[in-house]
C-alpha atoms as a PDB file:
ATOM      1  CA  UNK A   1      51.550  -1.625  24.863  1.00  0.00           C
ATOM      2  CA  UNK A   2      55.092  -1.694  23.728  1.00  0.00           C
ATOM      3  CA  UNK A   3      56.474  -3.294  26.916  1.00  0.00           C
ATOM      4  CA  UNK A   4      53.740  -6.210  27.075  1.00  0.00           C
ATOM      5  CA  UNK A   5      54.416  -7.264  23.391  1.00  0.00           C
ATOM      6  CA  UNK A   6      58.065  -7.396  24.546  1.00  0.00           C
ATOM      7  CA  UNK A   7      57.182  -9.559  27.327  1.00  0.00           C
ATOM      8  CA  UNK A   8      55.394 -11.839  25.165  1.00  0.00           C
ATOM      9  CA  UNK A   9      58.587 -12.131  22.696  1.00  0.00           C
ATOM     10  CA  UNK A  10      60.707 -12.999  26.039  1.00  0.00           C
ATOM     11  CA  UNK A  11      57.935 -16.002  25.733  1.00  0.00           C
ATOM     12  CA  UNK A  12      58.430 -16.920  22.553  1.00  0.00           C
ATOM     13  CA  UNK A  13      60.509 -20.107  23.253  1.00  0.00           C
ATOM     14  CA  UNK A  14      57.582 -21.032  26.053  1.00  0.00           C
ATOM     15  CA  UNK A  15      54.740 -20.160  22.896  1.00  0.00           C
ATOM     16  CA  UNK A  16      56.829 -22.240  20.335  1.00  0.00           C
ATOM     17  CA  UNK A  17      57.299 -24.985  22.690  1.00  0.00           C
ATOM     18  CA  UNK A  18      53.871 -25.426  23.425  1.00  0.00           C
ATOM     19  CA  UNK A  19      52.323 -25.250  19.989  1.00  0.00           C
ATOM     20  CA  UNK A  20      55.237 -28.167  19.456  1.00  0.00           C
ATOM     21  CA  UNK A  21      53.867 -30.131  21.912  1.00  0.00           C
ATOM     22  CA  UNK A  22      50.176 -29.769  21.313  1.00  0.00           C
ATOM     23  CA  UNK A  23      50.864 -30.816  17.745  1.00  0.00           C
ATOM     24  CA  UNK A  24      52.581 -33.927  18.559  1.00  0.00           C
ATOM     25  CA  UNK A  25      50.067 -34.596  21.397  1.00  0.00           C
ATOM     26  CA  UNK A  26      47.342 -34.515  19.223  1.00  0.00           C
ATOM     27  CA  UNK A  27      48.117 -37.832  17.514  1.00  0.00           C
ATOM     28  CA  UNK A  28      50.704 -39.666  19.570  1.00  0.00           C
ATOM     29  CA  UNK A  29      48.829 -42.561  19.913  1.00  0.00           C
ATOM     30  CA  UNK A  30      47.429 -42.676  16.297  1.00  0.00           C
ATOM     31  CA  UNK A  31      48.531 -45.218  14.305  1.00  0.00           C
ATOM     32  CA  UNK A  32      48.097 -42.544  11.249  1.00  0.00           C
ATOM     33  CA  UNK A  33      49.457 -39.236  13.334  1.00  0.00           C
ATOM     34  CA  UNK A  34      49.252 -36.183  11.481  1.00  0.00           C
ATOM     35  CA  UNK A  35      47.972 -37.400   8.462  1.00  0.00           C
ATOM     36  CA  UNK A  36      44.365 -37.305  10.107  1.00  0.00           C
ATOM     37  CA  UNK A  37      45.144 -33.655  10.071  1.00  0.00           C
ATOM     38  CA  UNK A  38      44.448 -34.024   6.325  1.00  0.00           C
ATOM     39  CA  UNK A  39      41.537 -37.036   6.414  1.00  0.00           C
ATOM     40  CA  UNK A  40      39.021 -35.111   8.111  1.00  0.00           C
ATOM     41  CA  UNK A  41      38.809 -32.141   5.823  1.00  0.00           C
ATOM     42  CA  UNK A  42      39.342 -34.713   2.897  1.00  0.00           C
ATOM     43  CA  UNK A  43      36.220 -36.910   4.159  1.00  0.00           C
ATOM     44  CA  UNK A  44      34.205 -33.598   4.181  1.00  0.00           C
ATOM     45  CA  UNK A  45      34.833 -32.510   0.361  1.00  0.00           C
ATOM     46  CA  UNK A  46      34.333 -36.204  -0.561  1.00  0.00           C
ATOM     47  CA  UNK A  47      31.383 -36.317   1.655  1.00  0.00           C
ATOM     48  CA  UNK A  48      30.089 -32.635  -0.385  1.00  0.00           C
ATOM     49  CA  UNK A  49      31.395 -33.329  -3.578  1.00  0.00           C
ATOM     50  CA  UNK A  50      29.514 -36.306  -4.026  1.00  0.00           C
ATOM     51  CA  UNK A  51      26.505 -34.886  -3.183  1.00  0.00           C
ATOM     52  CA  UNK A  52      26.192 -31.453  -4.357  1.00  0.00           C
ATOM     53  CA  UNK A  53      28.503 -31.798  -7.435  1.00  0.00           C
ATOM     54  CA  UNK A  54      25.727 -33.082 -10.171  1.00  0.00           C
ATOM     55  CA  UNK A  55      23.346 -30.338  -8.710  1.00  0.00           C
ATOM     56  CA  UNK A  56      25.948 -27.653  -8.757  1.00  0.00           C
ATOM     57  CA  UNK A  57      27.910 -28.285 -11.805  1.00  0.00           C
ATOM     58  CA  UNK A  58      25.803 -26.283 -14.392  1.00  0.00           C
ATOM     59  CA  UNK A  59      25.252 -23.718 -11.666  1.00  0.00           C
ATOM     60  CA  UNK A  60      29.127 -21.887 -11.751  1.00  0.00           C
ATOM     61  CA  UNK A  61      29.173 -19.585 -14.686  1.00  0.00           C
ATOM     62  CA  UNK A  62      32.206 -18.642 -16.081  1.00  0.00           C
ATOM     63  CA  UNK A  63      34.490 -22.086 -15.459  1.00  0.00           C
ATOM     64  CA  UNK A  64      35.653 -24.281 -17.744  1.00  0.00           C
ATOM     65  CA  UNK A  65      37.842 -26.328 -15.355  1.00  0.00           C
ATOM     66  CA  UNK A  66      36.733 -30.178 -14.995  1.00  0.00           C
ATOM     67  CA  UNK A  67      37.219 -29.640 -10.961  1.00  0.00           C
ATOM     68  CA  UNK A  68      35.513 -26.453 -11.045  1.00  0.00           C
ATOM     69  CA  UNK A  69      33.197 -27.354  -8.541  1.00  0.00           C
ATOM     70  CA  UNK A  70      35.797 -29.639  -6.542  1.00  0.00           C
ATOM     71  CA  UNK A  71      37.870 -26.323  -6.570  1.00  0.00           C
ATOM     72  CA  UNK A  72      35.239 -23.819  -5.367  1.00  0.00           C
ATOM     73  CA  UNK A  73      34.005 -26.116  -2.727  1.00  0.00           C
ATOM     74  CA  UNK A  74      37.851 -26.654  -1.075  1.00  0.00           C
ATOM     75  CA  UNK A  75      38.854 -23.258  -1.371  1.00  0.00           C
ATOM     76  CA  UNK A  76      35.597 -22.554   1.012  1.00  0.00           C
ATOM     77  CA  UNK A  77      35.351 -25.455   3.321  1.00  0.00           C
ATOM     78  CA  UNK A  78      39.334 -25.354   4.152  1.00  0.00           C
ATOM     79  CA  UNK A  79      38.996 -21.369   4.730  1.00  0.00           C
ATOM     80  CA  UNK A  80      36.052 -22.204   7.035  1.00  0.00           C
ATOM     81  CA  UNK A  81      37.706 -25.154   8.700  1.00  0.00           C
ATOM     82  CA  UNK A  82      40.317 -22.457   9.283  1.00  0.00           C
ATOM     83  CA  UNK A  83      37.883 -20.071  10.929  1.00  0.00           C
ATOM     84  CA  UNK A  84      36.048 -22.470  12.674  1.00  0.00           C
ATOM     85  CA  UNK A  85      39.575 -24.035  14.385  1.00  0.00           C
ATOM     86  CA  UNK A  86      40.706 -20.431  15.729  1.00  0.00           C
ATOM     87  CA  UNK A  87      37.252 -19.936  16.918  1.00  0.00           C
ATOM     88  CA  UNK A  88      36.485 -22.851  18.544  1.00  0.00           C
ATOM     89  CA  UNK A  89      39.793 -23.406  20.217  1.00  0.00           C
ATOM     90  CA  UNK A  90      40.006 -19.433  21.198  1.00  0.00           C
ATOM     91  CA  UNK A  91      36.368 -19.737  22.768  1.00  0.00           C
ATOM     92  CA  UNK A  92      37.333 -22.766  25.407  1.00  0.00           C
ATOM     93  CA  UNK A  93      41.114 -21.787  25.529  1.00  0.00           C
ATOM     94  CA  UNK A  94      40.779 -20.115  29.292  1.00  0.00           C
ATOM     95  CA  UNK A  95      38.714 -22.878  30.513  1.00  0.00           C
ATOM     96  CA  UNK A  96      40.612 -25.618  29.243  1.00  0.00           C
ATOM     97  CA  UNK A  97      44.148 -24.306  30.877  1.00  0.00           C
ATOM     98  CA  UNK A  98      42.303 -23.308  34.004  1.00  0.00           C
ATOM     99  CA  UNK A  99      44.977 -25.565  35.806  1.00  0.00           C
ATOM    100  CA  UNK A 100      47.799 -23.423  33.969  1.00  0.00           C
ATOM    101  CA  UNK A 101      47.075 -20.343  34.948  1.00  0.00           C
ATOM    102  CA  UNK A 102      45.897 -20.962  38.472  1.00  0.00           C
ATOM    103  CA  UNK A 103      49.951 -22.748  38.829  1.00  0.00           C
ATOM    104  CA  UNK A 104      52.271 -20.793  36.921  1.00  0.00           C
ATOM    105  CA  UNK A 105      52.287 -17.037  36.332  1.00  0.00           C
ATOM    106  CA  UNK A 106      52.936 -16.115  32.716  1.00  0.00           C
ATOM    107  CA  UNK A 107      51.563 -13.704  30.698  1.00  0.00           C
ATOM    108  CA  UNK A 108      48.084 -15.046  29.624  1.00  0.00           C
ATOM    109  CA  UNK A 109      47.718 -13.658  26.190  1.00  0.00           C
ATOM    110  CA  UNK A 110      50.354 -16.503  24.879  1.00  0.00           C
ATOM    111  CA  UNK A 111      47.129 -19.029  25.175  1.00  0.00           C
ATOM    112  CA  UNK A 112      45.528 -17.917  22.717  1.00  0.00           C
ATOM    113  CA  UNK A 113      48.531 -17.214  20.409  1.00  0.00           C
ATOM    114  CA  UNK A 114      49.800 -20.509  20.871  1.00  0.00           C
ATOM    115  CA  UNK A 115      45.790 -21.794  19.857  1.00  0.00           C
ATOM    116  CA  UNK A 116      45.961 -19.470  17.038  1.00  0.00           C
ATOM    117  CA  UNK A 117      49.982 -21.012  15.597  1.00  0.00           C
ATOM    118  CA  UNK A 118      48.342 -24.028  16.124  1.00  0.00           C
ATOM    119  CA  UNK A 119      45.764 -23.861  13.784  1.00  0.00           C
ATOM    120  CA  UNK A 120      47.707 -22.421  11.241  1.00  0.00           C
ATOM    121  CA  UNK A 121      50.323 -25.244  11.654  1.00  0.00           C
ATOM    122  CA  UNK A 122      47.129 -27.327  10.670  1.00  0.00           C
ATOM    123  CA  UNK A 123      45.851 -25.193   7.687  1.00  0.00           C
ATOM    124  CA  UNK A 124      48.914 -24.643   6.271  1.00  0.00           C
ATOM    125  CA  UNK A 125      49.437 -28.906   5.961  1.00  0.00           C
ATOM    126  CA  UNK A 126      46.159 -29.109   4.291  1.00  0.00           C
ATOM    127  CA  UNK A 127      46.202 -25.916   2.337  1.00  0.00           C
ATOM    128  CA  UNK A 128      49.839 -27.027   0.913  1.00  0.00           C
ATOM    129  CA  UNK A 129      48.203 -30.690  -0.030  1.00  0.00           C
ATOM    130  CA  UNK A 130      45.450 -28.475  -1.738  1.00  0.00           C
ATOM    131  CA  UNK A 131      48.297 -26.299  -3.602  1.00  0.00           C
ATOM    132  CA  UNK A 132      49.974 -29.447  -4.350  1.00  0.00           C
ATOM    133  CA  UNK A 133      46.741 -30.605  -6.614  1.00  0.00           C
ATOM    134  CA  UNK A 134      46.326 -27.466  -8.014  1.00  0.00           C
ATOM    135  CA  UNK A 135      49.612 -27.440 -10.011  1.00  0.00           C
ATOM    136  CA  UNK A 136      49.047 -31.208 -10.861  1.00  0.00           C
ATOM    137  CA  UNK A 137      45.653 -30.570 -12.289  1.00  0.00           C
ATOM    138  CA  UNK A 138      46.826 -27.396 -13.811  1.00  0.00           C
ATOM    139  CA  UNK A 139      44.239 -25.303 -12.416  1.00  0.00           C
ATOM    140  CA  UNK A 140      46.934 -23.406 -10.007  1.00  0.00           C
ATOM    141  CA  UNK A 141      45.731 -19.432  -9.964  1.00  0.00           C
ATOM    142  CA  UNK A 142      49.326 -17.712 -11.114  1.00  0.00           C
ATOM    143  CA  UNK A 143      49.842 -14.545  -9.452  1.00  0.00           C
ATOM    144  CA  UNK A 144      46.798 -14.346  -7.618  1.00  0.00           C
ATOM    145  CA  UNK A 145      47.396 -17.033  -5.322  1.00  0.00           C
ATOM    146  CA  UNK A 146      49.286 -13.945  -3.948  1.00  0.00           C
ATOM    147  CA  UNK A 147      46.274 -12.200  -3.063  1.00  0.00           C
ATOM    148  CA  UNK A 148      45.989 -14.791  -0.050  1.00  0.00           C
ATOM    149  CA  UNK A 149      48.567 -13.370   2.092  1.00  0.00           C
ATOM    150  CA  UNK A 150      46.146 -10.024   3.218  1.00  0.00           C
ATOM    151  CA  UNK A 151      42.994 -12.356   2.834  1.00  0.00           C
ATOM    152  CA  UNK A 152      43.952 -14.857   5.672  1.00  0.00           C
ATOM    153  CA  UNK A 153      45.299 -12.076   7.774  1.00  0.00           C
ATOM    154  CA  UNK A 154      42.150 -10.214   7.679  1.00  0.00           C
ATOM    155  CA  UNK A 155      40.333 -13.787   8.709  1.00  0.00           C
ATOM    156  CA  UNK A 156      43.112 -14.440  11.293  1.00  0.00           C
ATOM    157  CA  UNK A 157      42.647 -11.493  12.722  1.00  0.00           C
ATOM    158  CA  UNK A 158      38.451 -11.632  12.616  1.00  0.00           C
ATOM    159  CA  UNK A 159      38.943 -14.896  13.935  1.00  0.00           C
ATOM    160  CA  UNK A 160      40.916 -14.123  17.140  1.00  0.00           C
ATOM    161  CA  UNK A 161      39.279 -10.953  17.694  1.00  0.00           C
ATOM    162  CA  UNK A 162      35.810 -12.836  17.674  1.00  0.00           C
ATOM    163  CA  UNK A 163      37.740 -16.226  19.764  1.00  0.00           C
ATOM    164  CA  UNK A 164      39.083 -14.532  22.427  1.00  0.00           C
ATOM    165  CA  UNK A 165      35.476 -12.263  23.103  1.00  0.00           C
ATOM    166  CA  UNK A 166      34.258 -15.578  23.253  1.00  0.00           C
ATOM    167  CA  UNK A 167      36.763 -17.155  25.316  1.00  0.00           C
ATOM    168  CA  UNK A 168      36.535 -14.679  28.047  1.00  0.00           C
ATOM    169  CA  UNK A 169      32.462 -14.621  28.300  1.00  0.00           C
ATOM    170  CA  UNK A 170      32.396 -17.870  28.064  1.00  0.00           C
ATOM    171  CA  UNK A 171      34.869 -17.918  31.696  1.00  0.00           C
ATOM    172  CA  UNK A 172      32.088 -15.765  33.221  1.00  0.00           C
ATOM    173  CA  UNK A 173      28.436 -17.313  31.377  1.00  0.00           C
ATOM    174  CA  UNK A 174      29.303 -21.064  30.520  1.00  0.00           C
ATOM    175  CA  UNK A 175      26.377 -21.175  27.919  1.00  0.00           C
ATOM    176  CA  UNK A 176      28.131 -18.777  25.638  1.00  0.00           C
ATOM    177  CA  UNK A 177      30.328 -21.976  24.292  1.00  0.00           C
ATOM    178  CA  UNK A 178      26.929 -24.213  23.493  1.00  0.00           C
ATOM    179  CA  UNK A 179      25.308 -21.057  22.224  1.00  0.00           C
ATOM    180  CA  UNK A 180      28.188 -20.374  19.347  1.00  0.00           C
ATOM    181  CA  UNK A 181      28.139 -24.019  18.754  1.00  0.00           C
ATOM    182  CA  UNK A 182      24.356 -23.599  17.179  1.00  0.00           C
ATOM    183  CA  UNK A 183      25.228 -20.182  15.741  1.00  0.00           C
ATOM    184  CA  UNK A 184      28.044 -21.437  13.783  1.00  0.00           C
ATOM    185  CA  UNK A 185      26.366 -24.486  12.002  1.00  0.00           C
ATOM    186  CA  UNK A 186      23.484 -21.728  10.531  1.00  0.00           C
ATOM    187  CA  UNK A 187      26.391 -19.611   9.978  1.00  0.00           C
ATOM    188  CA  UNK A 188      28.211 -22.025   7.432  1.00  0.00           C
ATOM    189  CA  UNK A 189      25.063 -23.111   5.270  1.00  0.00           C
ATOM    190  CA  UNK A 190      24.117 -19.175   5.424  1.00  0.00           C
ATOM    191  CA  UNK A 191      27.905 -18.505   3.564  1.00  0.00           C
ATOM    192  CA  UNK A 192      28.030 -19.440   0.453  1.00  0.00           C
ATOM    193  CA  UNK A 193      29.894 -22.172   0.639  1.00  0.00           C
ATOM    194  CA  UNK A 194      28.634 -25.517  -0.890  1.00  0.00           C
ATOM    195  CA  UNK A 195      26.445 -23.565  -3.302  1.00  0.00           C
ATOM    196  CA  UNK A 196      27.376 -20.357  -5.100  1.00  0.00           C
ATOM    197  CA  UNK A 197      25.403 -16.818  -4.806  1.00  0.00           C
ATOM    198  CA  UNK A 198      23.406 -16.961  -7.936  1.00  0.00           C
ATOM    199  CA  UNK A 199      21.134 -19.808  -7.233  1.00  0.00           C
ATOM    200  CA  UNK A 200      20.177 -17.526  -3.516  1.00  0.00           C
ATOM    201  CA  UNK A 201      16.393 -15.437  -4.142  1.00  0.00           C
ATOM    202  CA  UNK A 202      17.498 -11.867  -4.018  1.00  0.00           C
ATOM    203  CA  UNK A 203      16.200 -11.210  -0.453  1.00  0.00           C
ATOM    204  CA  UNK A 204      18.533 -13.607   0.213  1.00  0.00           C
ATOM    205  CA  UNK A 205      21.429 -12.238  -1.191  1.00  0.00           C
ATOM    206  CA  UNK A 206      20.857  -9.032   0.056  1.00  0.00           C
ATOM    207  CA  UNK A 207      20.762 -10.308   3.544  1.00  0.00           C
ATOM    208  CA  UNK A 208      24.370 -12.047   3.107  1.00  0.00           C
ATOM    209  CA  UNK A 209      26.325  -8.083   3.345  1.00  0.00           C
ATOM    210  CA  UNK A 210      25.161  -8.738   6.925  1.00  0.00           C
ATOM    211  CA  UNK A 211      27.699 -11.879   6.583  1.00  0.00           C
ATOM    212  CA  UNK A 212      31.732 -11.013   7.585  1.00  0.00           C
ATOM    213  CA  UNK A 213      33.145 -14.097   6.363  1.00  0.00           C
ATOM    214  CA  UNK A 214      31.030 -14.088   2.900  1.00  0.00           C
ATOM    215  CA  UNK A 215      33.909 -11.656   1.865  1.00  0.00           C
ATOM    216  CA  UNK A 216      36.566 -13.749   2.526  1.00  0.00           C
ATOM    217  CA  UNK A 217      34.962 -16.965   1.097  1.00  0.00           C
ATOM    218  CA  UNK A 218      34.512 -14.877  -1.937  1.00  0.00           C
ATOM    219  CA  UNK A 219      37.682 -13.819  -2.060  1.00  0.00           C
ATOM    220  CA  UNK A 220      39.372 -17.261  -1.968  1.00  0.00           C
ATOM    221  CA  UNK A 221      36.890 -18.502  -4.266  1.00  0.00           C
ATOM    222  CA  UNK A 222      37.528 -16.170  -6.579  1.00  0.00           C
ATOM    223  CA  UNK A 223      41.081 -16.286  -6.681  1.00  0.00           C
ATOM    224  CA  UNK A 224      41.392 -19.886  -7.215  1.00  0.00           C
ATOM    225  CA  UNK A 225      38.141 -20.907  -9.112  1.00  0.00           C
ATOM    226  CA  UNK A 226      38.754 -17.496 -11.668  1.00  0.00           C
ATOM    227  CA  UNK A 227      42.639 -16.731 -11.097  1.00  0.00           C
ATOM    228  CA  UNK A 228      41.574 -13.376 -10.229  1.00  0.00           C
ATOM    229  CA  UNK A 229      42.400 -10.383  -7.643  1.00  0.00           C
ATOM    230  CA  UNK A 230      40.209 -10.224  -4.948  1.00  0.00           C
ATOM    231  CA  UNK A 231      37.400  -7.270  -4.796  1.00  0.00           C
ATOM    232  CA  UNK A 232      39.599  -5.147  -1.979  1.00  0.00           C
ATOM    233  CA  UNK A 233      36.573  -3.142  -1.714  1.00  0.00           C
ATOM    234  CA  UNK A 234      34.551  -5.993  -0.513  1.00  0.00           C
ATOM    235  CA  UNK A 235      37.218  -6.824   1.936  1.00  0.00           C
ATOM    236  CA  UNK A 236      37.415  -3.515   3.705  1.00  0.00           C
ATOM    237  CA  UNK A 237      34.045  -3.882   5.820  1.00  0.00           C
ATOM    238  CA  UNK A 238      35.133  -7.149   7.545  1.00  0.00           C
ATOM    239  CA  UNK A 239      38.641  -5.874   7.553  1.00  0.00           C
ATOM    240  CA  UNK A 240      37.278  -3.078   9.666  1.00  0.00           C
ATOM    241  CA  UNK A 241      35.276  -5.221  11.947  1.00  0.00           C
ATOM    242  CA  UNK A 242      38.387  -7.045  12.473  1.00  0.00           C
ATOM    243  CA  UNK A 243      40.325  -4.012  14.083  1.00  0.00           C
ATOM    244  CA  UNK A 244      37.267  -3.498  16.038  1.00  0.00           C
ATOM    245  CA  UNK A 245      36.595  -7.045  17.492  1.00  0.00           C
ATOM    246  CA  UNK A 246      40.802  -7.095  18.408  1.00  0.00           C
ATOM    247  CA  UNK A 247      40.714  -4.214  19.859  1.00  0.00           C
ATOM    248  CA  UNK A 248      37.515  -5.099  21.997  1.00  0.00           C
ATOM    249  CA  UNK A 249      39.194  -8.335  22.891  1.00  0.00           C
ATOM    250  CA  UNK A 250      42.171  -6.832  23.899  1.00  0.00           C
ATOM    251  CA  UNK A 251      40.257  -3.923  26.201  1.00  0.00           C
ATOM    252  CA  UNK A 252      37.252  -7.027  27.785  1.00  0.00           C
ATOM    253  CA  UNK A 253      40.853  -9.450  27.909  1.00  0.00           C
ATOM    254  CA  UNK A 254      42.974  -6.791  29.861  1.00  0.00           C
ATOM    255  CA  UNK A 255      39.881  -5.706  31.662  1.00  0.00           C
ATOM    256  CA  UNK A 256      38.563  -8.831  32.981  1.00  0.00           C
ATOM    257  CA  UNK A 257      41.942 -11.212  33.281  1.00  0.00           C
ATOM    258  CA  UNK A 258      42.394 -10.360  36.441  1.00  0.00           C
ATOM    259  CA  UNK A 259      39.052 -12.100  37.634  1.00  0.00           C
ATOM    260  CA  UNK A 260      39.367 -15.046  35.300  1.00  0.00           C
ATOM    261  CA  UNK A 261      41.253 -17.247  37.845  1.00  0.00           C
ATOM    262  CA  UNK A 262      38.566 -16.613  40.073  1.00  0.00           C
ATOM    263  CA  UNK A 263      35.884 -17.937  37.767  1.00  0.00           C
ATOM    264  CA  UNK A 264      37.816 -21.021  36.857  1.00  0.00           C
END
């Protein structure tokens, strides 16, 4: 284990390089460039402040913030986008380098890091903009925004573990890729994301513990909508499932990377 982590470090300037590249490839012929890295999400609040904000508003006890809503739904929707990015890049990652890895012989394991710096290059543009208009609008959390740091490393690591599963089955059973599509747009309206917990029917809510990235959502939500710690406890279950899903990755990765370049 020790030896291959080394010989992804000797890598590091091929990883960095790469997650250079696809950044600037991304919008070299955009007239805008990066900045579309911050429309899209942007369009998205506008899109679900404007129509969930007057039905929502009443609904979040305990704020007194005028962006209360504006806040809550951000702090969600850019910690999904987040998700969503690692996940959907991890799940077509062997696929869509099938060319790279049938040419050049490198260990394979950097794809996926280099998807994975990638979208955090991308979150962390939009999450600083978001940052940015907390302190403006004086609603910035205080110390709690510290309580972020473990919270998106649990995610990051739920996210790969669950992106690179993905991205190997989906080498060997091509509907795996369209099947997660479908599974993922019931799984963001089933997190509580654009509506908070309280308004659910109690069946409901009891069904959401079945939910690993209700947890996190909470987390962020609560650290910047009521500049508090987040409930650790709450946090262990999908922090558990992370170490699971990464170490199942890495065992069905090691396992089956030798038959990839077959399948491709």
């Amino acid at each position: 284990m020790a030896g291959f982590f080394k010989n992804i470090w000797s890598y590091r300037g091929f990883i960095l390089s790469s997650v250079k590249r696809e950044f600037q490839s991304k919008y070299r012929n955009s007239m805008l460039g990066a900045a579309w890295t911050v429309i899209n999400p942007l369009a998205m609040i506008f899109v679900y402040t404007v129509i969930f904000s007057q039905v929502m508003k009443t609904k979040l006890p305990g704020t007194n913030s005028s962006f209360a809503y504006s806040v809550y739904l951000c702090s969600g929707l850019l910690t999904w986008g987040f998700f969503a990015e690692i996940v959907n890049g991890l799940q077509t990652v062997f696929l869509g380098n099938s060319n790279l890895l049938k040419k050049l012989s490198f260990p394979r394991l950097c794809l996926p890091i280099i998807t994975v710096l990638n979208a955090v290059l991308n979150f962390s543009i939009v999450f600083g903009l978001f940052t940015i208009f907390l302190i403006i609008s004086g609603d910035f959390p205080g110390w709690s925004y510290c309580g972020l740091l473990p919270v998106f490393i649990i995610l990051i690591a739920f996210s790969a573990g669950l992106g690179i599963t993905l991205g190997v089955l989906n080498v060997f059973f091509r509907d795996v890729g369209q099947l997660f599509g479908v599974i993922l747009q019931f799984w963001f309206w089933f997190t509580p994301i654009v509506y908070p917990v309280s308004i659910l029917p109690d069946f409901v809510r009891r069904c959401l513990i079945f939910n690993p990235m209700v947890g996190i959502i909470a987390a962020c939500q609560k650290i910047f909508l009521f500049r508090q710690w987040p409930d650790w406890a709450s946090l262990a279950p999908v922090a558990l499932l992370a170490v699971a899903l990464c170490f199942f990755s890495w065992r069905l990765f090691r396992k089956r990377s030798g038959e990839m370049v077959d399948e491709l």
